[in-house]
Protein backbone atom coordinates (compact mmCIF):
# COMPACT_ATOMS: atom_id res chain seq x y z
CA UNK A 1 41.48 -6.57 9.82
CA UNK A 2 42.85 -5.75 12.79
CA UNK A 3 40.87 -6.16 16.37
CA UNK A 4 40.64 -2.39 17.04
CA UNK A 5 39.16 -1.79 13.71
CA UNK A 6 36.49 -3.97 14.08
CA UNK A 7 35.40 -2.63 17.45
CA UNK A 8 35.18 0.81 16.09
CA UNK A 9 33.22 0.33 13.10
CA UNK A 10 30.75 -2.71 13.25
CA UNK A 11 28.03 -2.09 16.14
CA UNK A 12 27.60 -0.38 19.13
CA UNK A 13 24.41 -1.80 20.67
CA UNK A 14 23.22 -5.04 19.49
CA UNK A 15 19.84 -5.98 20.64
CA UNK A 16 18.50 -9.20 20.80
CA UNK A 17 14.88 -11.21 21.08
CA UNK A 18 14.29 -14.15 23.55
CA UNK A 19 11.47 -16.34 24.13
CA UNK A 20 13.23 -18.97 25.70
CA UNK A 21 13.47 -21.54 22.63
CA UNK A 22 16.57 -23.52 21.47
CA UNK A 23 16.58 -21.44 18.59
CA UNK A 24 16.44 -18.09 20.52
CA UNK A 25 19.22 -19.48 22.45
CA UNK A 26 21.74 -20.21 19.64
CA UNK A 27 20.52 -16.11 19.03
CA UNK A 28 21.64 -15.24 22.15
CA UNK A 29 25.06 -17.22 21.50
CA UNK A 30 25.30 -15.43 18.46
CA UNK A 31 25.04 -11.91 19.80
CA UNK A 32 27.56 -12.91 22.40
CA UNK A 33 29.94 -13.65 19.89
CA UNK A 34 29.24 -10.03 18.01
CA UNK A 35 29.76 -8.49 21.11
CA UNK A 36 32.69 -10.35 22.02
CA UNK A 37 33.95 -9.03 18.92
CA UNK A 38 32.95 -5.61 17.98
CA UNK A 39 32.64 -4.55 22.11
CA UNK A 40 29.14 -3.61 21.88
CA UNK A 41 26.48 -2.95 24.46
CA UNK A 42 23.97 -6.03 24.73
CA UNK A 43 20.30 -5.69 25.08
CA UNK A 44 17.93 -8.32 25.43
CA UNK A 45 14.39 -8.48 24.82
CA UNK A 46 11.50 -10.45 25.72
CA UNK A 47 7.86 -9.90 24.41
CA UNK A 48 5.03 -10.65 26.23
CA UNK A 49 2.01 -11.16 23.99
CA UNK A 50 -1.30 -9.38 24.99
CA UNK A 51 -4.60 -10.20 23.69
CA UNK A 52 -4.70 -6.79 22.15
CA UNK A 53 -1.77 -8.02 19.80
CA UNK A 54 -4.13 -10.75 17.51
CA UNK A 55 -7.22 -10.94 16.62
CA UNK A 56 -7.74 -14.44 17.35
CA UNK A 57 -6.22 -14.84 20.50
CA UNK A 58 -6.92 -16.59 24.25
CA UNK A 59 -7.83 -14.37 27.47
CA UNK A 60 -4.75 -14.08 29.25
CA UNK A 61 -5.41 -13.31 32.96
CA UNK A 62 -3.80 -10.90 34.58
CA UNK A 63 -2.02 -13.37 36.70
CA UNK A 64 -1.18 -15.35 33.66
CA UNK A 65 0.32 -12.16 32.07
CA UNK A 66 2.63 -11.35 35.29
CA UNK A 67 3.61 -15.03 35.37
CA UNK A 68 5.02 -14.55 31.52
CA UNK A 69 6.14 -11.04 32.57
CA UNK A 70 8.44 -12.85 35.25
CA UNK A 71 9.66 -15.38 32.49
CA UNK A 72 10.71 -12.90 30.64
CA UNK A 73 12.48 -11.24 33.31
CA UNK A 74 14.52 -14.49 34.18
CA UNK A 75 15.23 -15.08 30.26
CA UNK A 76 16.82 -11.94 29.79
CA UNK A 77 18.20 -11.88 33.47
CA UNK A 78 19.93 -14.53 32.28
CA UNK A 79 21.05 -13.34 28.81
CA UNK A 80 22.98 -10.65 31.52
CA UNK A 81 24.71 -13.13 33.08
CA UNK A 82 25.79 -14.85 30.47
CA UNK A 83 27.52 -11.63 28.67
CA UNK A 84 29.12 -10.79 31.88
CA UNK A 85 30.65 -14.10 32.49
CA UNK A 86 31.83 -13.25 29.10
CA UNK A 87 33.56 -10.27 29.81
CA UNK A 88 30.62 -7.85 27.95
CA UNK A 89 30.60 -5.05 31.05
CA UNK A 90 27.45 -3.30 29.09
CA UNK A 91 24.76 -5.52 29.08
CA UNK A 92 20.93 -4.69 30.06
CA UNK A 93 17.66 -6.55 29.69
CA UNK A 94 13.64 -5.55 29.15
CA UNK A 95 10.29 -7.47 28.94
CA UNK A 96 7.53 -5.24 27.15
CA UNK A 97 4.11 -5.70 26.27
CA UNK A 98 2.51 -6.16 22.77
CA UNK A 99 2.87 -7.76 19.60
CA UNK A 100 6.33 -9.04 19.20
CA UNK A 101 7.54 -7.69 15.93
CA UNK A 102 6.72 -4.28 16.00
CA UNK A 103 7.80 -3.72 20.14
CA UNK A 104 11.01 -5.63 19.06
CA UNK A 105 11.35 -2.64 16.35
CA UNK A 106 10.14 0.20 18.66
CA UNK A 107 12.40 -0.96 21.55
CA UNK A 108 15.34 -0.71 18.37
CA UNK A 109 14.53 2.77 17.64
CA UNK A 110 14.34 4.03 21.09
CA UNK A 111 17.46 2.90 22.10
CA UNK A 112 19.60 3.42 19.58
CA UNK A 113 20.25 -0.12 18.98
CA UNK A 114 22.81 -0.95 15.93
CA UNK A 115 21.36 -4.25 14.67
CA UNK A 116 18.86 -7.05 15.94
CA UNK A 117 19.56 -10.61 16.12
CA UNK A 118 16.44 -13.12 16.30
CA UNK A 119 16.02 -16.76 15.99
CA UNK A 120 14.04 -17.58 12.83
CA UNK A 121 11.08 -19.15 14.52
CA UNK A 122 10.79 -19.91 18.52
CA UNK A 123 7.48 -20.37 20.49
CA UNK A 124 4.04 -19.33 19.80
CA UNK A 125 1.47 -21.83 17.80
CA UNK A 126 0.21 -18.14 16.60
CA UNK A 127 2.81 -17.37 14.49
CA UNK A 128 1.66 -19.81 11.76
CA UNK A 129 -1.36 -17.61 11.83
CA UNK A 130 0.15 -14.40 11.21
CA UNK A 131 3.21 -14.81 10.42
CA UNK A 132 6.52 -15.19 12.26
CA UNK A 133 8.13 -12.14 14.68
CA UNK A 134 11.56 -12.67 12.34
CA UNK A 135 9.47 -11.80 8.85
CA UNK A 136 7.74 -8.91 10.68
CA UNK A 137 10.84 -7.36 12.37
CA UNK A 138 12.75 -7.49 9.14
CA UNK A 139 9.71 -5.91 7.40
CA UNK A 140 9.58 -3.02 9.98
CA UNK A 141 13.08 -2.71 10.70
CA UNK A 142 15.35 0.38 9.20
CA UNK A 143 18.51 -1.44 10.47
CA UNK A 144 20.58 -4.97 9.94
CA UNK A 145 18.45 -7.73 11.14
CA UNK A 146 20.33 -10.98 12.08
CA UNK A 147 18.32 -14.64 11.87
CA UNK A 148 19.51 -17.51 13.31
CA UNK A 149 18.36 -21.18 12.72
């Protein structure tokens, strides 16, 4: 299969989810590569979990929040960077409030995003509670979903 054909008909906009883990990481590498190949638009994503999203959760001040807000800004800051030293010219990143899986999925749907790639387990003691973001995303997701170990 030639080059060409492959960047017309794979993905347009691949979107992936950081948390700042080793395994999100080798996600990121991953959607590099896609990109790299198919000459799709990047988008990264990083979650910031409000008490709102569990049940059984800690307080988060609001200080606390804006200090995880501003992580998540640097890790997908940095997902830019790297897919620009790469050559990807369309890369963007966004840090949203909620409960991962399903603003992972919404974030998907609103911008058009092709596929989501998302390492199978990163941080967060809670998601042996509940359930992992990955298992959640692919249950809520209407398009390919991507895991990475």
């Amino acid at each position: 299969m030639s080059d060409n054909l492959v960047k017309t008909t794979m993905y347009n906009k691949i979107l992936v989810a950081v948390d700042g883990s080793s395994i999100s990481d080798a996600a990121v590498e991953h959607t590099l590569d896609l990109a790299e190949l198919t000459g799709a638009e990047v988008h990264a994503l990083y979650v910031v979990e409000t008490k709102a999203s569990y049940i059984i959760t800690v307080d988060l001040t609001d200080e606390e929040l804006d200090e995880y807000n501003q992580y998540g800004e640097e890790l997908v800051t940095e997902v830019v960077k790297k897919a620009t030293e790469r050559g990807i010219s369309k890369a963007k990143g966004a840090v949203k409030r909620g409960k991962a899986g399903p603003e992972i999925v919404e974030y998907a749907d609103e911008k058009g995003i092709d596929a989501i790639v998302i390492g199978k387990q990163g941080h967060g003691a809670i998601n042996k509670l509940v359930g992992s973001t990955a298992d959640k995303v692919l249950q809520l997701s209407d398009i390919p979903v991507t895991i990475v170990r």
